[in-house]
N, C-alpha and C. Protein backbone atom coordinates (compact mmCIF):
# COMPACT_ATOMS: atom_id res chain seq x y z
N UNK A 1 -31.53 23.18 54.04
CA UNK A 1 -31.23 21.90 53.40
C UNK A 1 -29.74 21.82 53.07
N UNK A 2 -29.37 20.69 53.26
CA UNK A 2 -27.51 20.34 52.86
C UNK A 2 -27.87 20.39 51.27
N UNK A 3 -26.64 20.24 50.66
CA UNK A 3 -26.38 20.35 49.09
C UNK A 3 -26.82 19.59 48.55
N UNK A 4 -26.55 17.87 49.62
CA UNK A 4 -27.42 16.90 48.65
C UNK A 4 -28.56 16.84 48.40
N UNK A 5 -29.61 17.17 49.64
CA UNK A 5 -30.67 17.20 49.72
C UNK A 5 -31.30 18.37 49.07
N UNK A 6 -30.55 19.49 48.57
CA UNK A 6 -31.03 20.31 47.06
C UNK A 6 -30.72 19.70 45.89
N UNK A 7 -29.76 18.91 45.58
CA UNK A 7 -29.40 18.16 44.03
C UNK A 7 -30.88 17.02 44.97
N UNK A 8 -30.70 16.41 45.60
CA UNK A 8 -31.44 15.30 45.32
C UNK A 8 -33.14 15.49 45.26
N UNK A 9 -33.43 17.19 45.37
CA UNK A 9 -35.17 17.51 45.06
C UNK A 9 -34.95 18.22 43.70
N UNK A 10 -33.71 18.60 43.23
CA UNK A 10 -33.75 19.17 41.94
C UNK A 10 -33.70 17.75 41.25
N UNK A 11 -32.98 16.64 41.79
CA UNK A 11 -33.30 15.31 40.65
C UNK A 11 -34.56 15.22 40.64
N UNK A 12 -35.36 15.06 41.67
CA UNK A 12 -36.66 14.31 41.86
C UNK A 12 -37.89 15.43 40.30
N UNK A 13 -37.48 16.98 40.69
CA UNK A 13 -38.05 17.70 39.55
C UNK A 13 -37.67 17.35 38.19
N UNK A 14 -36.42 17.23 38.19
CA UNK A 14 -35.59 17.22 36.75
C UNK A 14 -36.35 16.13 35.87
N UNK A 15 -36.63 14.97 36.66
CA UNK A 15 -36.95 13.74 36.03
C UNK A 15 -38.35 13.65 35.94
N UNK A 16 -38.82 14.73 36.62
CA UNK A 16 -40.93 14.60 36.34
C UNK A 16 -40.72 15.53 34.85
N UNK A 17 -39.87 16.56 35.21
CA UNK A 17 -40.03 17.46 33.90
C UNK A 17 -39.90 16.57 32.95
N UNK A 18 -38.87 15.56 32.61
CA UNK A 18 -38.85 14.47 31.58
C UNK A 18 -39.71 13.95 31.00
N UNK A 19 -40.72 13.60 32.06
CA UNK A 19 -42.18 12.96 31.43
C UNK A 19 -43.60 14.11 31.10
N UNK A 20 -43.24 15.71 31.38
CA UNK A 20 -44.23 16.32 31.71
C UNK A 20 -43.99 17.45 30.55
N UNK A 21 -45.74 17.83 29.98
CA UNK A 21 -44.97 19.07 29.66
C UNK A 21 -45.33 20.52 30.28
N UNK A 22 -45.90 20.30 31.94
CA UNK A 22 -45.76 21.54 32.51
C UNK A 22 -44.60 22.45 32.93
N UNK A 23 -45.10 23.36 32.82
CA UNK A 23 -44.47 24.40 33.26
C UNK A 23 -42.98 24.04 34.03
N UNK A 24 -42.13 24.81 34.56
CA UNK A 24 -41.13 24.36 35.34
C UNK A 24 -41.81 24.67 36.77
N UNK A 25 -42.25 25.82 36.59
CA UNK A 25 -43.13 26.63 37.97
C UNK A 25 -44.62 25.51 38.13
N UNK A 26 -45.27 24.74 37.56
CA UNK A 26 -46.13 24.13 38.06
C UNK A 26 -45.55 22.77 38.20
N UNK A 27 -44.55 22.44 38.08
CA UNK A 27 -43.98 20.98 38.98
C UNK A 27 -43.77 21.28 39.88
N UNK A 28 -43.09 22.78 40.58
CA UNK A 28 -42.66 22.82 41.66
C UNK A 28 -43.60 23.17 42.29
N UNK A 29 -45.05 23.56 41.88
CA UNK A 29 -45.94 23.58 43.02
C UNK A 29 -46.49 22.17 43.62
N UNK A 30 -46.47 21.52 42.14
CA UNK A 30 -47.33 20.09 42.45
C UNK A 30 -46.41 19.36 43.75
N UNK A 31 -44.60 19.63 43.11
CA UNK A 31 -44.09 19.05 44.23
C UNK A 31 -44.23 19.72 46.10
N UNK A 32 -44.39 20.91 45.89
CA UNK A 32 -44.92 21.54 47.20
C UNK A 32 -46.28 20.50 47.83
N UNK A 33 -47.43 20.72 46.70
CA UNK A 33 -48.80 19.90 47.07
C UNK A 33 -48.37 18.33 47.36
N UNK A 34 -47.58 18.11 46.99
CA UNK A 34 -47.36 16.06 47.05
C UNK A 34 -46.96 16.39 48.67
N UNK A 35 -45.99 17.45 48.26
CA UNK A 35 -44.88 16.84 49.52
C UNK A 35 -44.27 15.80 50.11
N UNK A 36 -44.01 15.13 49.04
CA UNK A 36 -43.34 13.55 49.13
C UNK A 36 -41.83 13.83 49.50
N UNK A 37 -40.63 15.41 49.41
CA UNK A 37 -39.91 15.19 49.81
C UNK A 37 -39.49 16.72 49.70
N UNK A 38 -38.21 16.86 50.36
CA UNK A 38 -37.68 18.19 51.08
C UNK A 38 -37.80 19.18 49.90
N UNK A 39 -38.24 20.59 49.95
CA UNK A 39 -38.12 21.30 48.86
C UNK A 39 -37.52 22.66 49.51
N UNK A 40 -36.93 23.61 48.88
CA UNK A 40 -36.44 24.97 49.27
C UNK A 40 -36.06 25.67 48.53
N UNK A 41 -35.66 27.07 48.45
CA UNK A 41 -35.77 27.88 46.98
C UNK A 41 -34.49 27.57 46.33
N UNK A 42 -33.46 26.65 47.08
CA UNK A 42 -32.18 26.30 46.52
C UNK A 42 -32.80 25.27 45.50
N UNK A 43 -33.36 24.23 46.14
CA UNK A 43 -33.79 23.62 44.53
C UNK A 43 -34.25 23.81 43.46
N UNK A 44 -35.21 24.77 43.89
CA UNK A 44 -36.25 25.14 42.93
C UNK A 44 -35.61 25.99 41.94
N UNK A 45 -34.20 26.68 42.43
CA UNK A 45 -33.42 27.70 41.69
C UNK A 45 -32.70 26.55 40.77
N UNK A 46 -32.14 25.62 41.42
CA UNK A 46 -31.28 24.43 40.51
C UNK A 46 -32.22 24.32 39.05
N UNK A 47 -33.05 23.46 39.64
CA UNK A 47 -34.17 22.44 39.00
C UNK A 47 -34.27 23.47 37.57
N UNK A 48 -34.43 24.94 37.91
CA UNK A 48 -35.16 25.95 36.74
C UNK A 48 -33.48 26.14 36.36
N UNK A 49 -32.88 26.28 36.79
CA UNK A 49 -30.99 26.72 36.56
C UNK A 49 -30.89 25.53 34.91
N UNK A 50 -31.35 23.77 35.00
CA UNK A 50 -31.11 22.74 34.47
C UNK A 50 -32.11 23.49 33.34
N UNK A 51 -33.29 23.31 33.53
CA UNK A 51 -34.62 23.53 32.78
C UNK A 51 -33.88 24.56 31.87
N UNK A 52 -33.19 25.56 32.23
CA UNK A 52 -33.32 26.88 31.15
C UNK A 52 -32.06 26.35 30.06
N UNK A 53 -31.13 25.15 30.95
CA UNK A 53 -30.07 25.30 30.25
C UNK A 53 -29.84 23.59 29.76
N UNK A 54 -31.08 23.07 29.02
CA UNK A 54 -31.62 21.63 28.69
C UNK A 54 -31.31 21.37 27.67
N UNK A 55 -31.10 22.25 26.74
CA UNK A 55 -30.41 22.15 25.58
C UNK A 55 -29.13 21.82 25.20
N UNK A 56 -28.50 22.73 25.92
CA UNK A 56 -27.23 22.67 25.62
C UNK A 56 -26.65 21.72 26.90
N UNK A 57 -27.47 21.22 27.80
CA UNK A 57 -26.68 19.99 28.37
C UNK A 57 -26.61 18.98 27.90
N UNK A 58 -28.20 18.79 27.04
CA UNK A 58 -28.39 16.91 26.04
C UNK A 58 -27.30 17.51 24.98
N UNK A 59 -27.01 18.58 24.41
CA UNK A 59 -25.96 18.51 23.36
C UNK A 59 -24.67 17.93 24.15
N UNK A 60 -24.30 18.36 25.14
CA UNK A 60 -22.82 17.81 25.72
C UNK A 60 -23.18 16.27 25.95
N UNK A 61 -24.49 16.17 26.98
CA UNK A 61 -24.33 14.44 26.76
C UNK A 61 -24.38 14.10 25.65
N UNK A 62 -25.10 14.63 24.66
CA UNK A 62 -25.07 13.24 23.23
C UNK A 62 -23.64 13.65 22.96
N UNK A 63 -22.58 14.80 23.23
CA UNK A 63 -21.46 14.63 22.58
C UNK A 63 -20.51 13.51 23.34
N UNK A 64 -20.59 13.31 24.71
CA UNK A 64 -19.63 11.89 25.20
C UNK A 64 -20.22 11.01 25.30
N UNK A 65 -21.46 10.92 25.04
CA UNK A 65 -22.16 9.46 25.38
C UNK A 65 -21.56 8.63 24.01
N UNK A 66 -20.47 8.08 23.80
CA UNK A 66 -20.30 7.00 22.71
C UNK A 66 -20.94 5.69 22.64
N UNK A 67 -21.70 5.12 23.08
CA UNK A 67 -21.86 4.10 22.50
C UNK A 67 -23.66 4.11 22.87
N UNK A 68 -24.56 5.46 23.31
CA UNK A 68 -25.98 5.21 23.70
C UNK A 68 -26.21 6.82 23.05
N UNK A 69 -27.32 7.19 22.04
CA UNK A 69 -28.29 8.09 21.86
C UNK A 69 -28.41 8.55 23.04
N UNK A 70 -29.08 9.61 22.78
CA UNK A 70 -29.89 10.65 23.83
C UNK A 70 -30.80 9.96 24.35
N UNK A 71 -31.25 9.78 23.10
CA UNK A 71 -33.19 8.86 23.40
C UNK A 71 -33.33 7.80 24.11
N UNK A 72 -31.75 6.89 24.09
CA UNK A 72 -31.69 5.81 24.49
C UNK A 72 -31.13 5.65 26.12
N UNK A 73 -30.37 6.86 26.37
CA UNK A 73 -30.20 7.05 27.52
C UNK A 73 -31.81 7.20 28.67
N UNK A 74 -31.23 6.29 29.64
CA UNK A 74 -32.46 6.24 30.61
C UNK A 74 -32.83 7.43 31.32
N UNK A 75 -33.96 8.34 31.44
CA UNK A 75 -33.94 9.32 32.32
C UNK A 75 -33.51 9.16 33.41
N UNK A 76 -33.72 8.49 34.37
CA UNK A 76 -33.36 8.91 36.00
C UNK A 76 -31.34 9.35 35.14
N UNK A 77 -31.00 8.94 34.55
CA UNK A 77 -29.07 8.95 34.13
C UNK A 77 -29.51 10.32 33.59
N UNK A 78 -30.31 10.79 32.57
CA UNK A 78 -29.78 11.76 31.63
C UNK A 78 -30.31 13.23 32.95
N UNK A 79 -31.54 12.72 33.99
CA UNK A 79 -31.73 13.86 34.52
C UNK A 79 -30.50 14.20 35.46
N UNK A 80 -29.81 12.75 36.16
CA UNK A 80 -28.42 13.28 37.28
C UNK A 80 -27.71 14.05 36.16
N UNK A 81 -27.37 13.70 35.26
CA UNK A 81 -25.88 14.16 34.25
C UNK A 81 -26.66 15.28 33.83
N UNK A 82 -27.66 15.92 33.43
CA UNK A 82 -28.21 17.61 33.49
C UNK A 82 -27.80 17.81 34.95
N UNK A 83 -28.34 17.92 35.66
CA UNK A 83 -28.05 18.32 37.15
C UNK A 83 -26.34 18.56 37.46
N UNK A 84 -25.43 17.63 36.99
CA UNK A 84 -24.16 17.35 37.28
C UNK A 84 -23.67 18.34 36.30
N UNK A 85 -23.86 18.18 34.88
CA UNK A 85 -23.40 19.22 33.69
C UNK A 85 -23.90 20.78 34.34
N UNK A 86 -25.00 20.71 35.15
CA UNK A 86 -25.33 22.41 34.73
C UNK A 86 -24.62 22.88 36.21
N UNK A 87 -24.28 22.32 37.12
CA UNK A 87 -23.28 22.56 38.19
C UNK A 87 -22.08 22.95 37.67
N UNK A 88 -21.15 22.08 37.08
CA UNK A 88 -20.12 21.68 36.51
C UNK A 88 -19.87 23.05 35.64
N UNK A 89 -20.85 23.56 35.14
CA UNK A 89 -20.54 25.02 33.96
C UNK A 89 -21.41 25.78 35.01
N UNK A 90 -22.11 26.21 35.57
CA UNK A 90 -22.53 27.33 36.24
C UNK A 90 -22.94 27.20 37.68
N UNK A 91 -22.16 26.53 38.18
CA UNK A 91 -22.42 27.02 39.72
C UNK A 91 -20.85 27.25 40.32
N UNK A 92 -20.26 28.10 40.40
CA UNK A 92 -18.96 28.20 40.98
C UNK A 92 -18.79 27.66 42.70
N UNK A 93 -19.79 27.33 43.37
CA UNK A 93 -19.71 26.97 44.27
C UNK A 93 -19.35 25.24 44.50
N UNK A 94 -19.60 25.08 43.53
CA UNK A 94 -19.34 23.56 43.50
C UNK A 94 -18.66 23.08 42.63
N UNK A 95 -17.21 22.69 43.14
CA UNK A 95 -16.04 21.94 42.08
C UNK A 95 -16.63 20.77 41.52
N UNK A 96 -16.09 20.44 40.15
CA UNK A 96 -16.14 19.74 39.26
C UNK A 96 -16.38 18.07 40.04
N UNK A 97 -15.50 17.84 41.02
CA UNK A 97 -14.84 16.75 41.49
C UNK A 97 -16.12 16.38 42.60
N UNK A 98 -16.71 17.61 42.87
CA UNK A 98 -17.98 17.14 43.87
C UNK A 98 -18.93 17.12 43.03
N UNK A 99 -19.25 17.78 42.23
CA UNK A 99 -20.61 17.54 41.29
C UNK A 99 -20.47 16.12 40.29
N UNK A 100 -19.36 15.82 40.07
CA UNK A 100 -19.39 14.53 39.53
C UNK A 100 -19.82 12.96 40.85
N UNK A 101 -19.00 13.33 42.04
CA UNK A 101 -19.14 12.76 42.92
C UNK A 101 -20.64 12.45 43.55
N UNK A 102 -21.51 13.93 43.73
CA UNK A 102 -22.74 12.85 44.35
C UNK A 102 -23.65 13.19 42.65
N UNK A 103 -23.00 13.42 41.83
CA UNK A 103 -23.87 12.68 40.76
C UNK A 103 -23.86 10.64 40.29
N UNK A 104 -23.08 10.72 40.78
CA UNK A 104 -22.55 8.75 41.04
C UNK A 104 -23.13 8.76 41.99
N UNK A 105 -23.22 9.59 43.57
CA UNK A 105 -23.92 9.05 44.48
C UNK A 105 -25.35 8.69 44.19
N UNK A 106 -26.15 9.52 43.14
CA UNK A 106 -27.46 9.74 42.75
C UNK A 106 -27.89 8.77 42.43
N UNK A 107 -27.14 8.36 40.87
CA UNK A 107 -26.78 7.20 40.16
C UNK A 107 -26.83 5.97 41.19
N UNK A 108 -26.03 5.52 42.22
CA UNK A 108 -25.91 4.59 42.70
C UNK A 108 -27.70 4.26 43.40
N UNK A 109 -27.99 5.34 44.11
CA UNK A 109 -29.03 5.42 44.78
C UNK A 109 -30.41 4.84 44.03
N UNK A 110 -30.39 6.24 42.60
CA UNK A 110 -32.03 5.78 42.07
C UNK A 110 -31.63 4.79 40.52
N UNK A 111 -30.19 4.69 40.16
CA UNK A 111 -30.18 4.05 38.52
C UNK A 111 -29.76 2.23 38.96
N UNK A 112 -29.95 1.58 37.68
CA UNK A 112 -28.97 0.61 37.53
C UNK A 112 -27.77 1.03 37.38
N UNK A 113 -26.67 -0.24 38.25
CA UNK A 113 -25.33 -0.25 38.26
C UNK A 113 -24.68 0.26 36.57
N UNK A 114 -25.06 -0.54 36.35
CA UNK A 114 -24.45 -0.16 34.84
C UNK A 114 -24.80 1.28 34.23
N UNK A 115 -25.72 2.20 34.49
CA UNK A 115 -25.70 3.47 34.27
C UNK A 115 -25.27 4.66 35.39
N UNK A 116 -24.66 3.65 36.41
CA UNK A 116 -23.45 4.53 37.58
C UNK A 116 -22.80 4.41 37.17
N UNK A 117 -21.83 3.89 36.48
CA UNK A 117 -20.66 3.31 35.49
C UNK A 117 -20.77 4.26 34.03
N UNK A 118 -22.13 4.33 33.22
CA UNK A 118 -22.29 5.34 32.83
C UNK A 118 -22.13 6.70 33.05
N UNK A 119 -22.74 6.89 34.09
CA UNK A 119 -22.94 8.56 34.42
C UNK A 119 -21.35 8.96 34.86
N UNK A 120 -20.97 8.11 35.63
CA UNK A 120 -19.47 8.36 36.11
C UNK A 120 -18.17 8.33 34.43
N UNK A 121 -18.32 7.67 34.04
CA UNK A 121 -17.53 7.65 32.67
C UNK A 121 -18.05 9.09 31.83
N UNK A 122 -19.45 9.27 31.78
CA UNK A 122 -19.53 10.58 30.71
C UNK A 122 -18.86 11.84 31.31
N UNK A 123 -19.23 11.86 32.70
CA UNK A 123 -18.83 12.91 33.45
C UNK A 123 -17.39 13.66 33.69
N UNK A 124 -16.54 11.96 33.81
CA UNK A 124 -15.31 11.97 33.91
C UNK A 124 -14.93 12.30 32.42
N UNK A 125 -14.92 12.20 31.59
CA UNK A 125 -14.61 12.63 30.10
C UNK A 125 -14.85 13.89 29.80
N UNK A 126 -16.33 14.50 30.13
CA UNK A 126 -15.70 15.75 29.81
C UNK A 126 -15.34 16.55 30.86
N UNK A 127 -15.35 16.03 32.12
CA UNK A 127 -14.52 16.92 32.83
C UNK A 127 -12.47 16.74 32.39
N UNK A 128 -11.90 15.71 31.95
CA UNK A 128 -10.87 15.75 31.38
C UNK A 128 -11.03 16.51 30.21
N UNK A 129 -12.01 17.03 29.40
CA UNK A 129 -12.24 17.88 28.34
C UNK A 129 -11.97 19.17 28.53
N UNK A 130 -13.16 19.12 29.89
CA UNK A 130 -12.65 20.85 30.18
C UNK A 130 -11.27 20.70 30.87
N UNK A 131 -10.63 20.29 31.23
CA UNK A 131 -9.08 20.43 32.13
C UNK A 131 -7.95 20.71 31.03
N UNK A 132 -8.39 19.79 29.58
CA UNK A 132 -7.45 20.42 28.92
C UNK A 132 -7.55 21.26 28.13
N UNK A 133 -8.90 21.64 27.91
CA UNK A 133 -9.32 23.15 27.60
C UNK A 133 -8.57 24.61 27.68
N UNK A 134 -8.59 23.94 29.43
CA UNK A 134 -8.24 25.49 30.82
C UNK A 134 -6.81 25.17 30.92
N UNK A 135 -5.85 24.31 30.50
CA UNK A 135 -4.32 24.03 30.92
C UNK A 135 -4.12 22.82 31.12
């Protein structure tokens, strides 16, 4: 599978986990049994990569989201921006500038316009956060 097509089956998990409270390991079977779309152990590593580290990503979004709650943020937005945040701090394979990039692509694809505009503004903020962090 290309990169997108692992972010875009780790979205499709990220956002059932939202509504579910199974397991991380029994979405990814159910999604095996549906088979509604591409799966491989790269996602399944993402999807659980987001899952373990869910906490401390809604803490970074509720810290730039200025003007929307956590609660109020729409899932399909808060699951790309987990996906995009947990790249962004732990995957060294993927620069900042691409994980923000097809996280807008995501956005464009499954959100309303106005929360591509979202996701792209939170993203871009704290990635200027971390830049002046590091220098």
């Amino acid at each position: 599978m290309k990169r997108s097509e692992i972010r875009e089956a780790a979205f499709f998990l990220t956002f059932e986990q939202l509504f579910s409270d199974e397991t991380p390991d029994a979405i990814i079977d159910t999604a095996y049994e549906v088979d509604e779309f591409e799966m491989d152990e790269d996602a399944e590593k993402l999807f659980k990569g987001v899952v373990s580290k869910a906490e401390e990503l809604d803490g970074i979004i509720a810290k730039f989201s200025e003007k929307r709650q956590l609660g109020r943020i729409p899932k399909v937005s808060a699951a790309i921006l987990r996906i995009a945040l947990y790249e962004m701090l732990y995957d060294d394979k993927v620069p900042d500038n691409v994980a923000i990039s097809e996280a807008v692509q995501l956005a464009k694809k499954f959100a309303y316009e106005r929360d591509v505009q979202f996701v792209n503004g939170l993203l871009g903020a704290y990635f200027r956060s971390r830049s002046g962090e590091n220098g």
